[in-house]
N, C-alpha and C. Protein backbone atom coordinates (compact mmCIF):
# COMPACT_ATOMS: atom_id res chain seq x y z
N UNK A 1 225.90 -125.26 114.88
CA UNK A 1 225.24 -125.21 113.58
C UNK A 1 226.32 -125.27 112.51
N UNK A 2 226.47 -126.59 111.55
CA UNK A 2 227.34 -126.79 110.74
C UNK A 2 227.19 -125.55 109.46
N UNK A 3 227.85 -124.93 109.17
CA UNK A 3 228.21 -123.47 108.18
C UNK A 3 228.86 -123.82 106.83
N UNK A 4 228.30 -123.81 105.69
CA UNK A 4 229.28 -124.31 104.67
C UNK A 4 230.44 -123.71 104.75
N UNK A 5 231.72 -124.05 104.24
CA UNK A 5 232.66 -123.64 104.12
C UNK A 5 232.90 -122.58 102.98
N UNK A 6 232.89 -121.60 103.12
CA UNK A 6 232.47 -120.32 101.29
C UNK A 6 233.98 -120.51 101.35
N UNK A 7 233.58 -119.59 99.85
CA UNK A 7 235.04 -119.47 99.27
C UNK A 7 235.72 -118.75 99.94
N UNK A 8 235.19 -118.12 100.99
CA UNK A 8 235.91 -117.01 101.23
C UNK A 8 236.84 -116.69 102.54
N UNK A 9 238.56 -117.47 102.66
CA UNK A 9 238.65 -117.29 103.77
C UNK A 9 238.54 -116.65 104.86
N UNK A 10 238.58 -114.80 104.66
CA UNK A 10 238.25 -113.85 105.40
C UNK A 10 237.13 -114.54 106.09
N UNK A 11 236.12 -114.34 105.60
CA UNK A 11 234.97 -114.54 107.02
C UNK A 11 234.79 -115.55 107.65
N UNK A 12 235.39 -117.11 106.89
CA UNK A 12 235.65 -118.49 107.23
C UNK A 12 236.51 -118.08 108.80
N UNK A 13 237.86 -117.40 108.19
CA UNK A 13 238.58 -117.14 109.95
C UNK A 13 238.19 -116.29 111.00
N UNK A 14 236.93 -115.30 110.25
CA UNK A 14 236.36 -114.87 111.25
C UNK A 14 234.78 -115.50 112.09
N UNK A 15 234.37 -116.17 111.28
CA UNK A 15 233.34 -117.35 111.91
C UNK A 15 233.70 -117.96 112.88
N UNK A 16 234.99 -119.27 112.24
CA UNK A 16 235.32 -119.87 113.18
C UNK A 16 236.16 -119.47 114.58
N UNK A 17 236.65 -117.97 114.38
CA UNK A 17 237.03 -117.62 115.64
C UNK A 17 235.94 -117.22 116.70
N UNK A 18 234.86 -116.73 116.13
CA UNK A 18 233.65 -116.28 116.52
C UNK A 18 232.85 -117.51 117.41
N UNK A 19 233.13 -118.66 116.53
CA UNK A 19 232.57 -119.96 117.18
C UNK A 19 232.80 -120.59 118.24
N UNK A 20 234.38 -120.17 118.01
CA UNK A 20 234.92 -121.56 118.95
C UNK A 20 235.19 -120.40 120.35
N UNK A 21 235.14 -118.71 120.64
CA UNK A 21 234.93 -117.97 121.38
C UNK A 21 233.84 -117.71 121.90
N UNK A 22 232.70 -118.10 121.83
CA UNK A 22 231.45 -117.48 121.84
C UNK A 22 231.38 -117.51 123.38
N UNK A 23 231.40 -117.74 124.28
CA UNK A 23 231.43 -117.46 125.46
C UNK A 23 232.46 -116.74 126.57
N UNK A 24 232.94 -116.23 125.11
CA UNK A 24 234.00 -114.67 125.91
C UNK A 24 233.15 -113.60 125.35
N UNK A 25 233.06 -113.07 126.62
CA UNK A 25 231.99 -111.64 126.33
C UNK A 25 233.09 -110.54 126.25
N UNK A 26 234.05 -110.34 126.00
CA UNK A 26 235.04 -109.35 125.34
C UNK A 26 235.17 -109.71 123.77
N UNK A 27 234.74 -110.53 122.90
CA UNK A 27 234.73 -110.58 121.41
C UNK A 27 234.82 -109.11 120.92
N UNK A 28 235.55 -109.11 119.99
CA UNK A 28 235.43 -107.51 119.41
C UNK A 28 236.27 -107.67 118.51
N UNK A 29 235.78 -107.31 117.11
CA UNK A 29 235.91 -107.31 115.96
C UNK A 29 237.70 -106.47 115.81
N UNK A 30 237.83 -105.80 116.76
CA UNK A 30 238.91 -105.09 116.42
C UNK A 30 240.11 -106.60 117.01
N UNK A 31 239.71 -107.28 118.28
CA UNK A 31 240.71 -107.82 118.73
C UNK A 31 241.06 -109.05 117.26
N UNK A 32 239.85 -109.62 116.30
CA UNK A 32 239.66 -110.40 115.33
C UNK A 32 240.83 -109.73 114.65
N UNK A 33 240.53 -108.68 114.42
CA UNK A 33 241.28 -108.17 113.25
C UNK A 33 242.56 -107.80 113.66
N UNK A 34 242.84 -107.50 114.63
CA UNK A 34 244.71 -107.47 115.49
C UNK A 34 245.05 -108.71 115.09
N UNK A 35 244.97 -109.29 115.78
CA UNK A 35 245.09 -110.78 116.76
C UNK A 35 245.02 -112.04 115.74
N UNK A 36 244.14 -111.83 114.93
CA UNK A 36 244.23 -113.76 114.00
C UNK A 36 244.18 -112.85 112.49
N UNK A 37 243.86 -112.07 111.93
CA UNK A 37 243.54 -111.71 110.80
C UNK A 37 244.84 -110.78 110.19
N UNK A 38 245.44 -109.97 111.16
CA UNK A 38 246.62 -108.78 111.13
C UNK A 38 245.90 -107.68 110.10
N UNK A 39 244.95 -107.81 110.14
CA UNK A 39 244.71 -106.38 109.41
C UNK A 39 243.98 -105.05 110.38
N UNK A 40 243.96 -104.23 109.41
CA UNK A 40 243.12 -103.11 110.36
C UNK A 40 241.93 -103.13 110.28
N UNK A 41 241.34 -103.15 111.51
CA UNK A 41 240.01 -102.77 112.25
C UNK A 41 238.56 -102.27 110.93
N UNK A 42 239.23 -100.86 110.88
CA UNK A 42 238.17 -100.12 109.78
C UNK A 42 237.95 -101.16 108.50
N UNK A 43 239.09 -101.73 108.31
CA UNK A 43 239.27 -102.40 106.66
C UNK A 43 238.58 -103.41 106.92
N UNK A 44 238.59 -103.87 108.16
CA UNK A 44 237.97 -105.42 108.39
C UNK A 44 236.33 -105.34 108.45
N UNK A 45 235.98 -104.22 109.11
CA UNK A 45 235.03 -103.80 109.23
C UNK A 45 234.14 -103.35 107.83
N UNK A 46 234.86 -102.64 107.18
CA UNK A 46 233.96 -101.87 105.96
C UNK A 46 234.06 -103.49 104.86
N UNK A 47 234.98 -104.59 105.01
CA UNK A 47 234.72 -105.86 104.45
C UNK A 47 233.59 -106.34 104.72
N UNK A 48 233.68 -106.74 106.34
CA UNK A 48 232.60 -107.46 106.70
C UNK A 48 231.29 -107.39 106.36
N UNK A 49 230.81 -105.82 106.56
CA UNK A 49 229.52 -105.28 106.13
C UNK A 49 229.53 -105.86 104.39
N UNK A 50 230.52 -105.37 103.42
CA UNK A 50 229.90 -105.30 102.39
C UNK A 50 229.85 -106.92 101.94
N UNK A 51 230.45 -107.59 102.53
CA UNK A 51 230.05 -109.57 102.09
C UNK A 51 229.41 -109.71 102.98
N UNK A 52 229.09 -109.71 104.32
CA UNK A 52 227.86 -110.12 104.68
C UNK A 52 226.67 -109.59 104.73
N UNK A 53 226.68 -107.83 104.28
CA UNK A 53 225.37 -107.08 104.46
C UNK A 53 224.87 -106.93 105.68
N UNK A 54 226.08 -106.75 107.03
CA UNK A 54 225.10 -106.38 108.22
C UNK A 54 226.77 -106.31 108.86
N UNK A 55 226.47 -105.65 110.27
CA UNK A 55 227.35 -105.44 110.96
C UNK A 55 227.89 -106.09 111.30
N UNK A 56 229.20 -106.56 112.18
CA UNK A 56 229.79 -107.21 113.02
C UNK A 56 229.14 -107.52 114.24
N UNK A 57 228.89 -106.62 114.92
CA UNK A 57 228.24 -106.57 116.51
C UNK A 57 226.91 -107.41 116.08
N UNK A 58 226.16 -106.91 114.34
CA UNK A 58 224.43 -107.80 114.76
C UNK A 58 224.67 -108.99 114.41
N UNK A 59 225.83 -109.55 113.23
CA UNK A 59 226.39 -110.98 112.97
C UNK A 59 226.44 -111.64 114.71
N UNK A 60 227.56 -111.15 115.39
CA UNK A 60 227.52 -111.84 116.54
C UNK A 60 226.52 -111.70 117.66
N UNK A 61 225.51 -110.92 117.75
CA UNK A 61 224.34 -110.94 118.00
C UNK A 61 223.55 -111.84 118.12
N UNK A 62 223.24 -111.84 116.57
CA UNK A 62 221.85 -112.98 115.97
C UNK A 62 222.57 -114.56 116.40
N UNK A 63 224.29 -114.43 116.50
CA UNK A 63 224.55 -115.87 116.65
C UNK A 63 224.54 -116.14 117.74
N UNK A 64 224.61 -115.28 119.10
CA UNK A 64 224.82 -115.60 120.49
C UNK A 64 223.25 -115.55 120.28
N UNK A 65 221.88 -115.38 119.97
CA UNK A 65 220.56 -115.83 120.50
C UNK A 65 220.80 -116.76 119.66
N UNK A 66 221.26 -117.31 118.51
CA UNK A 66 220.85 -118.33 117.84
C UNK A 66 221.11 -119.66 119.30
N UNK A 67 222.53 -119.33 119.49
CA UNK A 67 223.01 -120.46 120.41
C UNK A 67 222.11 -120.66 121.49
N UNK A 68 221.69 -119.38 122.24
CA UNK A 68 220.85 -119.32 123.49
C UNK A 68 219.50 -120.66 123.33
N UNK A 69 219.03 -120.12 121.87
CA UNK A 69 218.13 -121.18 121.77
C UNK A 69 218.00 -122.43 121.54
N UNK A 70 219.90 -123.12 120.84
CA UNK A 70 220.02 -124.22 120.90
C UNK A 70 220.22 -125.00 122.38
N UNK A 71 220.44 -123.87 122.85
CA UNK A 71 221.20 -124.54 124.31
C UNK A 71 219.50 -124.86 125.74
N UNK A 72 218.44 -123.56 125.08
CA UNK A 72 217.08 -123.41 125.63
C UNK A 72 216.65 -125.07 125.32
N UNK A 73 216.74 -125.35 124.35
CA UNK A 73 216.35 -126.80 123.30
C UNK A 73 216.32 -127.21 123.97
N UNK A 74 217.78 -127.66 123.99
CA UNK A 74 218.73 -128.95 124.35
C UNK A 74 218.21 -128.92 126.06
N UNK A 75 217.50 -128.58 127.07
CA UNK A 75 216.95 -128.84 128.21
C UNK A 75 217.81 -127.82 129.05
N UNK A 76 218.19 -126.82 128.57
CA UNK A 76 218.96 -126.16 129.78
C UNK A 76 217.94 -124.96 130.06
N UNK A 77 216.98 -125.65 129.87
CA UNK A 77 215.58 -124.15 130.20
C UNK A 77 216.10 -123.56 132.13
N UNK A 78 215.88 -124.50 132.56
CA UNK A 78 215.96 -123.76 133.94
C UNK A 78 217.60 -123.13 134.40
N UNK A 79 218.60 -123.16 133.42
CA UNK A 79 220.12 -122.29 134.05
C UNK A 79 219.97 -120.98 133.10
N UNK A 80 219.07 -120.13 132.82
CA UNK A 80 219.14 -119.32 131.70
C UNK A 80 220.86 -118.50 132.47
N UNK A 81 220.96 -118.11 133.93
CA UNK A 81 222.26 -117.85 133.70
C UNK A 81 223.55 -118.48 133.07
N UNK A 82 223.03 -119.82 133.04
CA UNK A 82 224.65 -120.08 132.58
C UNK A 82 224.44 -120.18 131.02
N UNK A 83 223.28 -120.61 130.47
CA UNK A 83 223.22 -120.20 129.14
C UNK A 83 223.77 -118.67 128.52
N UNK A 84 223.36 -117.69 129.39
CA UNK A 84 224.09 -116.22 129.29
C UNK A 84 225.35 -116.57 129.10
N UNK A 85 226.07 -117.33 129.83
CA UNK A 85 227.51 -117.38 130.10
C UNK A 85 227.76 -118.31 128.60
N UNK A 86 228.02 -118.91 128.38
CA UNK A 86 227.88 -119.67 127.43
C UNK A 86 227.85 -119.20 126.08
N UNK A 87 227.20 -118.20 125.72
CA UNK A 87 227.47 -117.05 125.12
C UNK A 87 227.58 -115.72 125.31
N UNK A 88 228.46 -115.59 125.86
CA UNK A 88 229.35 -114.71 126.33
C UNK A 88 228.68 -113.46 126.69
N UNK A 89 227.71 -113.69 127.81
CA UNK A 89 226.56 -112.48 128.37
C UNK A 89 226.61 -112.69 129.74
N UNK A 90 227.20 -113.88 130.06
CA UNK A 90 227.54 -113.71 131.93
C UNK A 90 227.38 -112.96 132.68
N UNK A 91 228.46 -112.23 132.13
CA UNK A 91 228.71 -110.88 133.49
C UNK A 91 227.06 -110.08 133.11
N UNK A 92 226.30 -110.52 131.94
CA UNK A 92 225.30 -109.55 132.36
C UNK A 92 224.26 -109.47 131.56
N UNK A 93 223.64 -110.68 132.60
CA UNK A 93 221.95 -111.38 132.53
C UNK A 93 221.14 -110.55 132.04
N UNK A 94 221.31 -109.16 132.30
CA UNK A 94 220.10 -108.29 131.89
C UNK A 94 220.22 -108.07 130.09
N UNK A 95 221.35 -107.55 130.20
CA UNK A 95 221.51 -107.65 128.62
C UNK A 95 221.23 -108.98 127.94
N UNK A 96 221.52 -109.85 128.05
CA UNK A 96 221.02 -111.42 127.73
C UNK A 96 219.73 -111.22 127.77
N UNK A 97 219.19 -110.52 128.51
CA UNK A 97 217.40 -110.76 128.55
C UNK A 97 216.79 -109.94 127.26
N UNK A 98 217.40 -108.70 127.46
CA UNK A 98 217.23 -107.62 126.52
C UNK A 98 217.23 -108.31 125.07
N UNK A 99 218.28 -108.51 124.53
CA UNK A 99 218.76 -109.01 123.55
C UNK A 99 218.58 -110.51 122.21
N UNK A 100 217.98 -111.08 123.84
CA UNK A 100 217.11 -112.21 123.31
C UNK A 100 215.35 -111.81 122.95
N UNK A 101 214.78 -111.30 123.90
CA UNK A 101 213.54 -110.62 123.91
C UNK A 101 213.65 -109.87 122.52
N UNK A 102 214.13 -109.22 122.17
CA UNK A 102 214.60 -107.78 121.04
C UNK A 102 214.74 -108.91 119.86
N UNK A 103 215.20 -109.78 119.91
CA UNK A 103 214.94 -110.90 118.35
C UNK A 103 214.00 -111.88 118.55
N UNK A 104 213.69 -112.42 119.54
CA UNK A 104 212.42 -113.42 119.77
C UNK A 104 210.91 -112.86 120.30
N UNK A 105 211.02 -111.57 120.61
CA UNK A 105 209.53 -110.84 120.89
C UNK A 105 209.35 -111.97 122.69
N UNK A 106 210.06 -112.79 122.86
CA UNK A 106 209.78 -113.74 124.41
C UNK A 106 211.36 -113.34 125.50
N UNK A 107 210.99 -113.26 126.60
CA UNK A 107 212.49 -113.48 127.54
C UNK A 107 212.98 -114.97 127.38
N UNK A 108 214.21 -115.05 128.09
CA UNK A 108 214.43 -116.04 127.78
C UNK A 108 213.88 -117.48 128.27
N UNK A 109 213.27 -117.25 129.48
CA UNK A 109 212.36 -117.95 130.70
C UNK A 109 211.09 -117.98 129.76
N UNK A 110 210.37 -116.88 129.06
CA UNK A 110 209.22 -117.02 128.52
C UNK A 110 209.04 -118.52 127.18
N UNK A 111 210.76 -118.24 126.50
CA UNK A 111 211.06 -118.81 125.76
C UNK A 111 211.11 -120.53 125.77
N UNK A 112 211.55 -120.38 126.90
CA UNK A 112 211.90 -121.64 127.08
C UNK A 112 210.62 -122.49 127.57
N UNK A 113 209.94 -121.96 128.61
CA UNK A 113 208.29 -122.12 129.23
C UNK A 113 207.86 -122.62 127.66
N UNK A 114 207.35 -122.34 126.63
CA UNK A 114 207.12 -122.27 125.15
C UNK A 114 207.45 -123.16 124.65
N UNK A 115 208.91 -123.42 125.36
CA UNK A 115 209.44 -124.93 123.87
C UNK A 115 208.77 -125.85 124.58
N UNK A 116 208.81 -125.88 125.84
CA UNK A 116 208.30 -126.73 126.82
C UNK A 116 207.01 -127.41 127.18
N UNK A 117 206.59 -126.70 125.89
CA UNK A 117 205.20 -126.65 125.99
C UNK A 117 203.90 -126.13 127.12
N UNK A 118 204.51 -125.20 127.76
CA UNK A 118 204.07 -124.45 128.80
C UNK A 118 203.22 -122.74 127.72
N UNK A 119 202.42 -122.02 128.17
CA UNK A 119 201.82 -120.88 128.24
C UNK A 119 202.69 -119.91 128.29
């Protein structure tokens, strides 16, 4: 999903690290903020919330189901495991189920049955 570019590099380098990682299920805002950003954790954190108005963990959340469902789309209805994997829920399908269900009210099998034009 193409993202305008804001003014704002902070979250620009934390998007695109977010993006081009999304299928490492160790992401964590603290390694963002070590590792490509050099700042501290808390600071990065009490930023993030107040320009984007929501957490870190539900930002990368809402974007790993966003993907789930581009990838549901795009015909990968019947690997929902490797779609898990893919965004970085691999090691653990159940949470992938949870998580998708918990923003779409459908599992991910229900979901996909749906685009499919299935019941």
């Amino acid at each position: 999903v193409p993202r305008k570019q804001s003014e704002n590099q902070f979250l620009d380098q934390i998007y695109s690290y977010v993006e081009t990682h999304l299928s490492d299920s160790n992401i964590t805002l603290k390694e963002i903020a070590e590792n490509q950003l050099f700042m501290n954790v808390d600071y990065v954190s009490k930023r993030f919330i107040k320009e984007t108005g929501q957490k870190f963990s539900a930002y990368l959340t809402a974007l790993r189901i966003q993907k789930a469902k581009q990838l549901l789309a795009d015909g990968h209805s019947e690997q929902i495991q490797w779609v898990a994997q893919q965004v970085g829920c691999g090691n653990n399908p159940q949470y992938f189920s949870q998580i998708f269900k918990k923003s779409t009210g459908l599992t991910p099998s229900a979901y996909a049955k749906k685009l499919n034009g299935g019941e």
